[in-house]
Protein backbone atom coordinates (compact mmCIF):
# COMPACT_ATOMS: atom_id res chain seq x y z
CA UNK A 1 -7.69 -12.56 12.85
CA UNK A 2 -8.59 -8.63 13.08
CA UNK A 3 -10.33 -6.70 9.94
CA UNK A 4 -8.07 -4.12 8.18
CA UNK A 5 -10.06 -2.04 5.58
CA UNK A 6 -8.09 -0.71 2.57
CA UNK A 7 -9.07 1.96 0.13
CA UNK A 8 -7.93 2.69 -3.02
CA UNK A 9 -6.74 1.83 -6.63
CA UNK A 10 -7.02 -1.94 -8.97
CA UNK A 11 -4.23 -1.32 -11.21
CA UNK A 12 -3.72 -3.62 -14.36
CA UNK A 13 0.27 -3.78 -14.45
CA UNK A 14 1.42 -4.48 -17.87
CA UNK A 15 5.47 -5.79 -17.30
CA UNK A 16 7.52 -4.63 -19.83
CA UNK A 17 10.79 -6.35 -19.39
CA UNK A 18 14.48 -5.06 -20.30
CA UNK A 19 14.53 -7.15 -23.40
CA UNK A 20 10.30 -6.39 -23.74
CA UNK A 21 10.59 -5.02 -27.60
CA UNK A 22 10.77 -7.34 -29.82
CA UNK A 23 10.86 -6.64 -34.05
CA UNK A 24 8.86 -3.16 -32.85
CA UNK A 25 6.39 -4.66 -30.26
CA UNK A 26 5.94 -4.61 -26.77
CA UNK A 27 6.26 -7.94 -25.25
CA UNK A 28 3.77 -7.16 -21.77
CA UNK A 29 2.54 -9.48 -19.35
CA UNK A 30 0.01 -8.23 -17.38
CA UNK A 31 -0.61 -8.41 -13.66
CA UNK A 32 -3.48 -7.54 -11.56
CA UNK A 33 -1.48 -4.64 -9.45
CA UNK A 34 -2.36 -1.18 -7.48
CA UNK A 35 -0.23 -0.18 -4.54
CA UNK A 36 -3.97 -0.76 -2.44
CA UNK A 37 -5.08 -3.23 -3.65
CA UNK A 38 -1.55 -5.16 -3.56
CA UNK A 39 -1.99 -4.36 0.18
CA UNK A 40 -5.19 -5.60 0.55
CA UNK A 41 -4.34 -9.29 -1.07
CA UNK A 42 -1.15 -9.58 1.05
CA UNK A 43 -2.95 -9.37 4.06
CA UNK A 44 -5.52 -11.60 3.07
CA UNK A 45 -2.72 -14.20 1.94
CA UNK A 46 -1.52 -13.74 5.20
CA UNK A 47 -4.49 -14.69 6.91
CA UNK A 48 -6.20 -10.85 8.11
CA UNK A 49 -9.73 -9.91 7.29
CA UNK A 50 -8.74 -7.89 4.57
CA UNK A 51 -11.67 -5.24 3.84
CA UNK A 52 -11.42 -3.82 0.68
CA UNK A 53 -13.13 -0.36 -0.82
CA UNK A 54 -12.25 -0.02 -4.30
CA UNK A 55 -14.09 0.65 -7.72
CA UNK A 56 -13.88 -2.62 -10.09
CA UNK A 57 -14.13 -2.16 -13.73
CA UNK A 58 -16.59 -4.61 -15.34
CA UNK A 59 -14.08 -4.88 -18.51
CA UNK A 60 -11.57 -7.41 -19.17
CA UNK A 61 -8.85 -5.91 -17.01
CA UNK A 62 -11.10 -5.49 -14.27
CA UNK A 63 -12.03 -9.11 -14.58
CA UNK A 64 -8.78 -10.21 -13.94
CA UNK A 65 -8.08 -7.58 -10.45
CA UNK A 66 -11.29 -8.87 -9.11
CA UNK A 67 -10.29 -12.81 -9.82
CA UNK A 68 -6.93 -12.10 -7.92
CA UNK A 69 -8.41 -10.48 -5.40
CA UNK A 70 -11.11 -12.87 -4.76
CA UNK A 71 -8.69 -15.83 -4.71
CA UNK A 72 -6.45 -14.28 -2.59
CA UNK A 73 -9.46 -14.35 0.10
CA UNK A 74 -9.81 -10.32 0.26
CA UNK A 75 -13.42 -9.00 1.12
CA UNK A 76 -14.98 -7.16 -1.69
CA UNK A 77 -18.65 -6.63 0.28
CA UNK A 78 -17.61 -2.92 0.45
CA UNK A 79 -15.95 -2.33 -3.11
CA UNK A 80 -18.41 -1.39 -5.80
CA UNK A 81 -18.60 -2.33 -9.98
CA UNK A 82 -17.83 0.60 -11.94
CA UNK A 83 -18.66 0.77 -15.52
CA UNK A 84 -15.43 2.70 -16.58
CA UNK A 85 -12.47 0.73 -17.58
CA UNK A 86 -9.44 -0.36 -15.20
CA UNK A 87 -6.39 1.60 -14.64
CA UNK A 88 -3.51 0.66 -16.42
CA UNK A 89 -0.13 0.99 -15.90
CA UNK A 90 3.35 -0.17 -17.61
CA UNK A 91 5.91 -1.06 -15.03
CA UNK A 92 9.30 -1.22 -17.21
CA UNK A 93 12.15 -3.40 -15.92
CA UNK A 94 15.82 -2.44 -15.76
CA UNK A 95 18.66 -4.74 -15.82
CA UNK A 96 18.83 -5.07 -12.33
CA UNK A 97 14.69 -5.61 -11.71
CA UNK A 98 13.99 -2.35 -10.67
CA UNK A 99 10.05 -0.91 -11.69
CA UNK A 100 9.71 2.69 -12.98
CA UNK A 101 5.77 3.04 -13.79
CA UNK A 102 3.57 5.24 -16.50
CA UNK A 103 -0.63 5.28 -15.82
CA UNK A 104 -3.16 5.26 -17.95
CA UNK A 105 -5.98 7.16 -15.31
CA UNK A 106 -7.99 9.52 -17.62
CA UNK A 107 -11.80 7.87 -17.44
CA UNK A 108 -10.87 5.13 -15.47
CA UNK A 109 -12.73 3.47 -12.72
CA UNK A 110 -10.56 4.41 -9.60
CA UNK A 111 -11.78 7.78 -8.46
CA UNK A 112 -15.16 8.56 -8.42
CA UNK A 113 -15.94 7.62 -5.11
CA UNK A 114 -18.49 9.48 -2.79
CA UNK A 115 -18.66 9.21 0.60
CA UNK A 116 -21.44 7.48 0.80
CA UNK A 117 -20.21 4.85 -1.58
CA UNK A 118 -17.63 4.56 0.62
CA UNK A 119 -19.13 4.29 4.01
CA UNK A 120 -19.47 0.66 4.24
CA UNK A 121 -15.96 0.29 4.40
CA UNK A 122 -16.00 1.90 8.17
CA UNK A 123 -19.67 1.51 8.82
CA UNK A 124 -20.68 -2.29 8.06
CA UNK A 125 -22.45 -4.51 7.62
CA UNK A 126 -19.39 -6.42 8.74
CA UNK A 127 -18.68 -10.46 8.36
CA UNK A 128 -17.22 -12.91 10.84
CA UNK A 129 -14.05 -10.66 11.31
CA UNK A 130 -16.21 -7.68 12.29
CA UNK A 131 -14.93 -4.17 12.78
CA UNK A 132 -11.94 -3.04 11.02
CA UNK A 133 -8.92 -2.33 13.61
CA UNK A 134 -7.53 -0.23 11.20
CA UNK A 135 -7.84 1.77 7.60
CA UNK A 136 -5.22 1.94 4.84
CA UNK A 137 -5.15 3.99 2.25
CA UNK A 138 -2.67 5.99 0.13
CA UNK A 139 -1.05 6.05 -3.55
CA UNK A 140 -2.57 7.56 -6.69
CA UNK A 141 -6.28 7.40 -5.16
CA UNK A 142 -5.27 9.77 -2.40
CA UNK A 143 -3.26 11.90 -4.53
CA UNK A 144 -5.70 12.35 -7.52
CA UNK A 145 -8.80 14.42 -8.11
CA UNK A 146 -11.74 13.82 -6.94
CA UNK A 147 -11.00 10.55 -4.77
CA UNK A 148 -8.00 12.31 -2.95
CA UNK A 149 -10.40 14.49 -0.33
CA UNK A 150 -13.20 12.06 -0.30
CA UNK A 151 -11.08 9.32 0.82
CA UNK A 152 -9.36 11.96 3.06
CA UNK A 153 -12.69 12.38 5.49
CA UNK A 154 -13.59 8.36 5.66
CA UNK A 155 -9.88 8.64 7.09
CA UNK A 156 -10.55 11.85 9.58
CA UNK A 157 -14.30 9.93 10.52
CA UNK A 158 -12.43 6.45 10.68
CA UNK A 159 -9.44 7.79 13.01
CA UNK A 160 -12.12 7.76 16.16
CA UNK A 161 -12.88 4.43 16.00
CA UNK A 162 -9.55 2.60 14.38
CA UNK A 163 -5.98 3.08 13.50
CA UNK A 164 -5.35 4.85 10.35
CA UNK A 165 -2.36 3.86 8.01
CA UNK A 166 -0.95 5.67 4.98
CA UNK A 167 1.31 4.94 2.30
CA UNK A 168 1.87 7.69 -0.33
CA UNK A 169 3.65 5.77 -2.73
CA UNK A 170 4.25 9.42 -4.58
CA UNK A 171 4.07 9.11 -8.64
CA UNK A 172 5.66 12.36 -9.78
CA UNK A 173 5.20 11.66 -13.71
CA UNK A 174 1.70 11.52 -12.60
CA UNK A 175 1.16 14.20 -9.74
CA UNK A 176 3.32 16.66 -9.32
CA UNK A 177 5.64 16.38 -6.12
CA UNK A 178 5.06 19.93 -5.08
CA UNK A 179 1.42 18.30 -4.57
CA UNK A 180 3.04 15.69 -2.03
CA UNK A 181 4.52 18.49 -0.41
CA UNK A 182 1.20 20.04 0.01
CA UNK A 183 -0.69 17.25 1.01
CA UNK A 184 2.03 14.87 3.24
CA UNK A 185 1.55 17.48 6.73
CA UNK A 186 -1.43 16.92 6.24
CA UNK A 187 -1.90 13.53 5.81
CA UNK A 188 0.61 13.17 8.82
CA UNK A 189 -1.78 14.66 10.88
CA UNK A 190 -4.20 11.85 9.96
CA UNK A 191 -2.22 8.90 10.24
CA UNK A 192 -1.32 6.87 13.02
CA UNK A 193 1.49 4.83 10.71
CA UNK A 194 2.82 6.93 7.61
CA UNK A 195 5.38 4.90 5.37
CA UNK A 196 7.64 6.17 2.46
CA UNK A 197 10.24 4.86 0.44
CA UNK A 198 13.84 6.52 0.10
CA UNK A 199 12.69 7.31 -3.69
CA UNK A 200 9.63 9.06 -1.94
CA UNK A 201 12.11 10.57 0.80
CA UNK A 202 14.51 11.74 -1.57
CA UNK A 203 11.58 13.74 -4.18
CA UNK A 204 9.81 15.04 -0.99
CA UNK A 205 12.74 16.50 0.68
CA UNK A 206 15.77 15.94 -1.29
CA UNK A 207 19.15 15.44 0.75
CA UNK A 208 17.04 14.68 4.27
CA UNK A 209 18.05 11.36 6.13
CA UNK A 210 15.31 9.50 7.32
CA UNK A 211 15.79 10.46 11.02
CA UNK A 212 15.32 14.27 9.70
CA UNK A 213 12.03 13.04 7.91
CA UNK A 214 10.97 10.97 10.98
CA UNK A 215 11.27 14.09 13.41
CA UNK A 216 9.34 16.51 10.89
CA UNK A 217 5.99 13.83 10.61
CA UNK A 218 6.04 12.90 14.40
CA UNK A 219 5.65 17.32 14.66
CA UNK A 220 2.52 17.03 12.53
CA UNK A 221 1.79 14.37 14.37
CA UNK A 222 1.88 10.60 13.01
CA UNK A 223 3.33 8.30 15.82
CA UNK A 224 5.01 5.57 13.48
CA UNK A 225 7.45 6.70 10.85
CA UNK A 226 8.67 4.20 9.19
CA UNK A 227 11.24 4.19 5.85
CA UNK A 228 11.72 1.69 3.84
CA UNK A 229 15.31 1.59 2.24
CA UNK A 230 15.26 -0.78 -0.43
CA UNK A 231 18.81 -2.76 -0.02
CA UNK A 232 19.40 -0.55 3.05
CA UNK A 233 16.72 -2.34 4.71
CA UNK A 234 14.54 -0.65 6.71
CA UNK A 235 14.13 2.28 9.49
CA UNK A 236 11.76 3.19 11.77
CA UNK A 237 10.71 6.12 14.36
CA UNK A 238 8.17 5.01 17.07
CA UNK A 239 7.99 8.81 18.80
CA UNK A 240 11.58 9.27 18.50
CA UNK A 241 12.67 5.86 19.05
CA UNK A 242 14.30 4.85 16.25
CA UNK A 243 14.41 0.82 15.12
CA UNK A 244 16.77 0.09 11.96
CA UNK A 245 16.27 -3.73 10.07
CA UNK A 246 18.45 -5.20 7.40
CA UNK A 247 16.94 -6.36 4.43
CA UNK A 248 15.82 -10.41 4.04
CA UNK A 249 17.53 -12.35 1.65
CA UNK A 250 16.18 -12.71 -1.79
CA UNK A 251 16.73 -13.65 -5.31
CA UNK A 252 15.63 -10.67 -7.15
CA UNK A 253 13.01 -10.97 -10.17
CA UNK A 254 11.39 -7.41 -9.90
CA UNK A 255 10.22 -5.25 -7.18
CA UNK A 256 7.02 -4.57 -8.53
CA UNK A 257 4.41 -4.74 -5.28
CA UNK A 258 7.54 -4.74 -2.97
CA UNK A 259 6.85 -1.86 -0.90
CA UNK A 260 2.93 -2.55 -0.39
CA UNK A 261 3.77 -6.28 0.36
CA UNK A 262 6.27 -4.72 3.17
CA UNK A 263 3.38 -2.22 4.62
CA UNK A 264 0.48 -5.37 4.37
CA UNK A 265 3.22 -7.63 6.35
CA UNK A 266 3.73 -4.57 8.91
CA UNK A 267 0.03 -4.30 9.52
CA UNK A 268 -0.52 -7.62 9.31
CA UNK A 269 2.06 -8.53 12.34
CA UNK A 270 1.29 -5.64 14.41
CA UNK A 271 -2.63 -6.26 14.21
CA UNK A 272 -1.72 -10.06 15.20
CA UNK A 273 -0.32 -8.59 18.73
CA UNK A 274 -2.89 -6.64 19.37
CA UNK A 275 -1.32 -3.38 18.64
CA UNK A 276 -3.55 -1.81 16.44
CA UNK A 277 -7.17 -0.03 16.83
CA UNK A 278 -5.87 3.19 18.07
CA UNK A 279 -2.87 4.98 18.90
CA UNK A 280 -0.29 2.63 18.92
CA UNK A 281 0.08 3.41 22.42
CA UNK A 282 1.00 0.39 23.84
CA UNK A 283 3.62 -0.56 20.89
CA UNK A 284 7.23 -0.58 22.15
CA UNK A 285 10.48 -0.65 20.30
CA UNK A 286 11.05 -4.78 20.39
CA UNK A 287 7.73 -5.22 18.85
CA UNK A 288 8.53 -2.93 16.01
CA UNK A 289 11.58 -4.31 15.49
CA UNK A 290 9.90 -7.70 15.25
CA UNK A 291 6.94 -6.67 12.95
CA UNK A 292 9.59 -4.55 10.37
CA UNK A 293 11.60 -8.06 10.13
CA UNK A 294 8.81 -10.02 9.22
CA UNK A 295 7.24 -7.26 6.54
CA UNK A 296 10.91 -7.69 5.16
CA UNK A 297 10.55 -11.18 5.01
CA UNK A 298 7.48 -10.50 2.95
CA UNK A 299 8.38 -8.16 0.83
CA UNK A 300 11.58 -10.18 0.12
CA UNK A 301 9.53 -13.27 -0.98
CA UNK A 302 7.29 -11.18 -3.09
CA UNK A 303 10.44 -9.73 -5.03
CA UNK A 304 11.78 -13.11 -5.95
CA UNK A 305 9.10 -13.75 -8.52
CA UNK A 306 7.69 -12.14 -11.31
CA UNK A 307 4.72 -8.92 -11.11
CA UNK A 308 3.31 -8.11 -7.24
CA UNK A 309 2.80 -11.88 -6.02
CA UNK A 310 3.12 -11.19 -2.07
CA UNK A 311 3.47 -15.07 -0.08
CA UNK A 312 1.06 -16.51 1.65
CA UNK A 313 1.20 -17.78 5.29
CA UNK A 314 2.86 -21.29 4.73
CA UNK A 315 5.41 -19.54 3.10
CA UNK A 316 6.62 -17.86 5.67
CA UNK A 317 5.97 -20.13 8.53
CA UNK A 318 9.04 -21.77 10.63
């Protein structure tokens, strides 16, 4: 299979469920999470060269990102071992399984990249699955001081030689969404494939409809739109064509990872026909259609158990 390289956060997600307080304490399980990184380990699951640049705490919850991650398969030859602690974040459950999220970033180990700490992500030395195809990036390390414009060249110096995916993933009790606003042109201009969720479509530009989003990227100039709708499925604009999926079945537990299990099966299927490494020039409307059903497959599996737990390739064989 092709390399993708990802960029970006290890999040320890401490799970606070609706019934999580118990005689005045939390009751938290705690997941290795981080909208990247969640990325990164579904594609590995799913059998890509998964590439990942991140910063890995040495502490405890560190210990247990980098265990996930190196079970899952993904590359770490390019990530580095910080000394400042891991991320945290609480993900509290509704009723209905729903995440809302707080972070825990000041002094952690997620955003002091440079960009020579992060050339080897784009530059090599490369394994068996050689050069990445394409570069993901996107959530709170894009967002945030100082990782946001250091990860923002490796994308512009990356975009020559590989196709360049974003996911924003916007936090607003974290970063301000007038920051989004600032930064998503921008970042359209970068990107080859540029994904949001309706939450994210709804803060960014409140009462738009996806097409209205769609058309105002593909002016800054992203090819691939694509929004994903939660129980409305999904939609997608390939340069004005528009593709619409339902959403897969599933038994819902939480939907903590959902979205960046849905973008890893996306780039996942679309690097398996080829389709990535530049432009997406050659993609047509069928084969979109066909990649957004199968990252709904994925992302359905991953919200029918507990924490972000995306499938691996058995699972969604046949």
């Amino acid at each position: 299979m092709a390399t993708i390289a990802v960029v970006g956060e290890v999040v320890a997600d401490a799970v606070l469920p609706p019934d999580g307080i118990v005689d005045g304490a939390a009751q938290l399980t705690v997941h290795p999470g981080g909208g990247p990184a969640n990325t990164a380990v579904t594609l590995a699951r799913l059998g890509t060269t998964a590439r990942f640049g991140g910063r890995l705490s040495g502490g405890a919850l560190g210990a247990l990102c980098r265990a996930k991650l190196e079970a899952s398969g993904v590359d770490l030859t390019a990530s580095e071992l910080a000394t400042e602690p891991a991320t945290l974040a609480i993900a509290r459950l509704d009723a209905s399984g729903a995440a809302s999220y707080e972070f825990y970033t000041d002094g952690t180990a997620d955003w002091a990249w440079t960009d020579d700490t992060l050339a080897p992500v784009v530059d090599g030395p490369f394994g068996a699955g050689g050069a990445p195809v394409a570069l993901h990036s996107g959530s709170l390390a894009l967002a945030l001081e100082p990782s946001g414009p250091v990860i923002e060249r490796l994308l512009a110096r990356a975009r020559g030689r590989m196709t360049v995916s974003i996911d924003p993933n916007l936090r607003p009790l974290l970063v301000p969404v007038e920051r989004y606003r600032a930064a998503i042109d921008r970042w359209a201009a970068l990107a080859d494939i540029l994904r949001v969720s309706g939450d994210d479509l709804e803060l960014l530009w409140p009462g738009w409809t996806p097409e209205q989003a769609a058309a105002h990227l593909h002016a800054e100039g992203v090819p691939l739109v694509v929004v994903s709708l939660g129980a409305d499925g999904a939609y997608a604009s390939l340069r004005g064509d528009a593709v619409r999926v339902p959403i897969a079945p599933t038994s819902l537990v939480d939907t903590v990872g959902a979205g960046d299990s849905f973008h890893g099966g996306l780039l996942h299927h679309l690097a398996g026909i080829g389709a990535l490494g530049g432009r997406l020039k050659a993609l047509t409307a069928a084969q979109l259609e066909e990649a957004l059903q199968y990252a709904s497959r994925v992302s359905a599996i991953t919200c029918s158990r507990p924490g972000a737990d995306p499938p691996w390739a058995r699972e969604l064989a046949g």
